[in-house]
Protein backbone atom coordinates (compact mmCIF):
# COMPACT_ATOMS: atom_id res chain seq x y z
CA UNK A 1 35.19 15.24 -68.92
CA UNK A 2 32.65 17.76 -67.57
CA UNK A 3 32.73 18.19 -64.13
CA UNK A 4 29.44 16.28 -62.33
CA UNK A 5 26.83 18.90 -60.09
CA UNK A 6 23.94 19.04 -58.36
CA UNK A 7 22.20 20.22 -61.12
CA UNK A 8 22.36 17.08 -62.26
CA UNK A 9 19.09 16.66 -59.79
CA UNK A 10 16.81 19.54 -61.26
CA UNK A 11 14.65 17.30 -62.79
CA UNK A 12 13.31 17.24 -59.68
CA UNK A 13 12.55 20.10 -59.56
CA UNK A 14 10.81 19.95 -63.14
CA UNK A 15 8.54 17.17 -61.76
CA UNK A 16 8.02 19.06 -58.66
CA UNK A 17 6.96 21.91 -60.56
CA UNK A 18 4.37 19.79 -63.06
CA UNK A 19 3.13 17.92 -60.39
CA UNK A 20 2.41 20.90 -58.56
CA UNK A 21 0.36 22.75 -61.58
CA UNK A 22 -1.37 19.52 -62.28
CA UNK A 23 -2.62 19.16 -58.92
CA UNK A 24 -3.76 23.09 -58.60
CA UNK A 25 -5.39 22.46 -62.00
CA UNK A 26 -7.49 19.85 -61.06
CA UNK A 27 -8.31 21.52 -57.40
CA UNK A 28 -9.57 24.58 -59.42
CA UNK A 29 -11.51 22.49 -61.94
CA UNK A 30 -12.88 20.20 -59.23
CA UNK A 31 -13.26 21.78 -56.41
CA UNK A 32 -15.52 24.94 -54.81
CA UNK A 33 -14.33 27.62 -53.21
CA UNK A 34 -14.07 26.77 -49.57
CA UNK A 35 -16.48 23.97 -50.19
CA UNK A 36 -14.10 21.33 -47.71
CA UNK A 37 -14.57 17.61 -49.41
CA UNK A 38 -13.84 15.15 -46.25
CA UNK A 39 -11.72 12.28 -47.83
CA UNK A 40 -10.75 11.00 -43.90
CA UNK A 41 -11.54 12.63 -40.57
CA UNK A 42 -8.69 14.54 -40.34
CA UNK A 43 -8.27 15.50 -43.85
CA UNK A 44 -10.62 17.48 -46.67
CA UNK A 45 -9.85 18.83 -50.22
CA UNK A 46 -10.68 22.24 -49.97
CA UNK A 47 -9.37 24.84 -52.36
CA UNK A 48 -8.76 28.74 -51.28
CA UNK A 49 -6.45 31.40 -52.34
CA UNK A 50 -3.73 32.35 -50.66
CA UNK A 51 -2.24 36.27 -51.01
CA UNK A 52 0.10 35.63 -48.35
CA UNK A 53 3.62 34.19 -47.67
CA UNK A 54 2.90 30.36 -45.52
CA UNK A 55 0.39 30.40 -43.02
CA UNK A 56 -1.31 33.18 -44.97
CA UNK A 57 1.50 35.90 -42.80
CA UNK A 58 0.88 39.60 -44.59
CA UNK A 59 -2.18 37.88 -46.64
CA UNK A 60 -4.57 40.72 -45.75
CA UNK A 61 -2.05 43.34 -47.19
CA UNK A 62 -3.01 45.65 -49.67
CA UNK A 63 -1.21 43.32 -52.70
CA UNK A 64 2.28 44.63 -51.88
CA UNK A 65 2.79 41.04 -50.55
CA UNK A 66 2.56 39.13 -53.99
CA UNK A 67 5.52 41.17 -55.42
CA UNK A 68 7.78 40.75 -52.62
CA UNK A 69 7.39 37.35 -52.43
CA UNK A 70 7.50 36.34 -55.71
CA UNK A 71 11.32 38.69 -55.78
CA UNK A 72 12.02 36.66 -53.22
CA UNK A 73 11.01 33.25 -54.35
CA UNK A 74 13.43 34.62 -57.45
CA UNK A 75 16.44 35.35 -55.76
CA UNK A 76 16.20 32.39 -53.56
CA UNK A 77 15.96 30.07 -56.52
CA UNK A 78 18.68 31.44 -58.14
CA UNK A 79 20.55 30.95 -55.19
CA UNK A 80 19.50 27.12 -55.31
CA UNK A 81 20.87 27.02 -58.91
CA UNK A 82 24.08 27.81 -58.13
CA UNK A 83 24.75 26.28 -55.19
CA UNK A 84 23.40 23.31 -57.16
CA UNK A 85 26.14 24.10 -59.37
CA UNK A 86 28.57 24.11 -56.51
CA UNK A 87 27.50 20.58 -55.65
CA UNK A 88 29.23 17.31 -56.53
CA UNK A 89 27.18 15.28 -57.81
CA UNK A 90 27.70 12.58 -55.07
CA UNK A 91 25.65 14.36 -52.87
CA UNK A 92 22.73 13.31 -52.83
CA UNK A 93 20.76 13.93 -50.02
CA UNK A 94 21.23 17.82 -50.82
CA UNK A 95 20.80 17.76 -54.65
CA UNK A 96 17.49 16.41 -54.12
CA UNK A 97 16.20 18.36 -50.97
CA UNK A 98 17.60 21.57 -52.86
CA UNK A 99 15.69 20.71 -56.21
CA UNK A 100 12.67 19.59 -53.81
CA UNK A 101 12.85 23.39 -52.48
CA UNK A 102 13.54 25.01 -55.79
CA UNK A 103 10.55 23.18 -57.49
CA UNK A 104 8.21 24.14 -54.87
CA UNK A 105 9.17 27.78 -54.89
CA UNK A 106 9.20 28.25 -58.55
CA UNK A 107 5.60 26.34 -58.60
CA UNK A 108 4.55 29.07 -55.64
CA UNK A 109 6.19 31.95 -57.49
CA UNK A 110 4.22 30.72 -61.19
CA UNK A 111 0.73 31.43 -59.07
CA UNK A 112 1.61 34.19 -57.55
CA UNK A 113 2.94 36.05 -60.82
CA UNK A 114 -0.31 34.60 -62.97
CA UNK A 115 -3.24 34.55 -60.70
CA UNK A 116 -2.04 36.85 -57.96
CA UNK A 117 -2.29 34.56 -55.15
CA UNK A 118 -0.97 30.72 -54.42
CA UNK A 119 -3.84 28.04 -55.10
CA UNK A 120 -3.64 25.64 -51.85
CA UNK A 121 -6.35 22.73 -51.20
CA UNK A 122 -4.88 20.10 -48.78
CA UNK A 123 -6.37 20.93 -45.35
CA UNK A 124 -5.36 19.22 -42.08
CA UNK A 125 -7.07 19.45 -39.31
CA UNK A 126 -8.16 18.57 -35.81
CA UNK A 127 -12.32 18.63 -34.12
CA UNK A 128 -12.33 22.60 -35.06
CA UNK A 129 -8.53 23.14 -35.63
CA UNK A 130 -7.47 23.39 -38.94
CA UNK A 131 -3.51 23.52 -40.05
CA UNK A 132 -3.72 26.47 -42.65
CA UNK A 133 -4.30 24.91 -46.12
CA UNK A 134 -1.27 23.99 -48.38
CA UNK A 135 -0.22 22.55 -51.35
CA UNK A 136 1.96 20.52 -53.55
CA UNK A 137 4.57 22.65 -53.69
CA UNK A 138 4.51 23.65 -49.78
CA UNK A 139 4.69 19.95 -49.21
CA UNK A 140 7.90 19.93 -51.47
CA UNK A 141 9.71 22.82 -49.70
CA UNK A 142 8.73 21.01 -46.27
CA UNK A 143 10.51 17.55 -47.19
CA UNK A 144 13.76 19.58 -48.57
CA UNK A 145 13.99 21.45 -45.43
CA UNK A 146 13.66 18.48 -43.50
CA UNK A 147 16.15 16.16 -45.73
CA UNK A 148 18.55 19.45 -45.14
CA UNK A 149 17.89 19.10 -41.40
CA UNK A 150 18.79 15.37 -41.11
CA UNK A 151 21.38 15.56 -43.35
CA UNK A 152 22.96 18.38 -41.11
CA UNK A 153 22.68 16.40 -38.53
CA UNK A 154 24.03 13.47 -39.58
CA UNK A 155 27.11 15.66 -40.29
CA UNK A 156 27.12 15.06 -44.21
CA UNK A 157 25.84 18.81 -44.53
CA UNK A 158 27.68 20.47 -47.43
CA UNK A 159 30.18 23.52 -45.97
């Protein structure tokens, strides 16, 4: 019998992944350029273009930035896979946080490689503070990180 791993989980990070591009499809065929659409008071739709790593750090580089980040999002995926592989399949928690983060970075890493920049639209804010804009995917990476966090904590973290 073939032994059971965490890739058993990477159809989350398939749906991650098409939910993602669905989303920034619509934003981009919906939406104006930093044109905010208020949906709540703390909380508009507005799409803009991210060159940048989160929080837009290095995004007014001279375009170095989308070729180091998109390595990066490589290697660090493939590092995912196989400690996916390493996984038993009984652990849950962290075969879905690590598909959650590998879903979201290979959704990041598609923009950056096709349009040159990372489509975001969800923007947070407060009166005149805004949380920078993010996405899908972001959100994704977020939740694994934080599963990860908890799960450490809780002291079912896999060594």
């Amino acid at each position: 019998m073939p032994k059971q791993t965490g890739l058993g989980w990477l159809w989350i990070a398939l749906l991650v992944i098409a939910l993602d591009q669905a989303s920034k499809f619509w934003a981009v065929a919906s939406l104006g350029f930093h044109q905010p659409v208020p949906i709540i008071p703390f909380f508009n739709l507005t799409l803009m273009h991210n060159t940048g790593a989160a929080f837009s750090f290095l995004a007014h580089e001279s375009g170095w930035q989308r070729w180091f980040f998109s390595v990066l999002a490589i290697v660090v995926s493939a590092a995912l896979i196989h400690w996916l592989r390493t996984l038993r399949r009984d652990e849950i928690a962290m075969g879905i946080a690590l598909n959650l983060i590998l879903g979201g970075a290979l959704g990041n890493v598609f923009d950056r490689l096709y349009y040159g920049y990372v489509i975001d639209f969800l923007d947070l804010y407060y009166q005149q503070w805004h949380f920078p804009a993010f996405n899908l995917a972001d959100s994704a990476i977020t939740v694994g990180a934080f599963i990860i966090a908890f799960d450490a904590l809780r002291g079912k973290s896999n060594e």
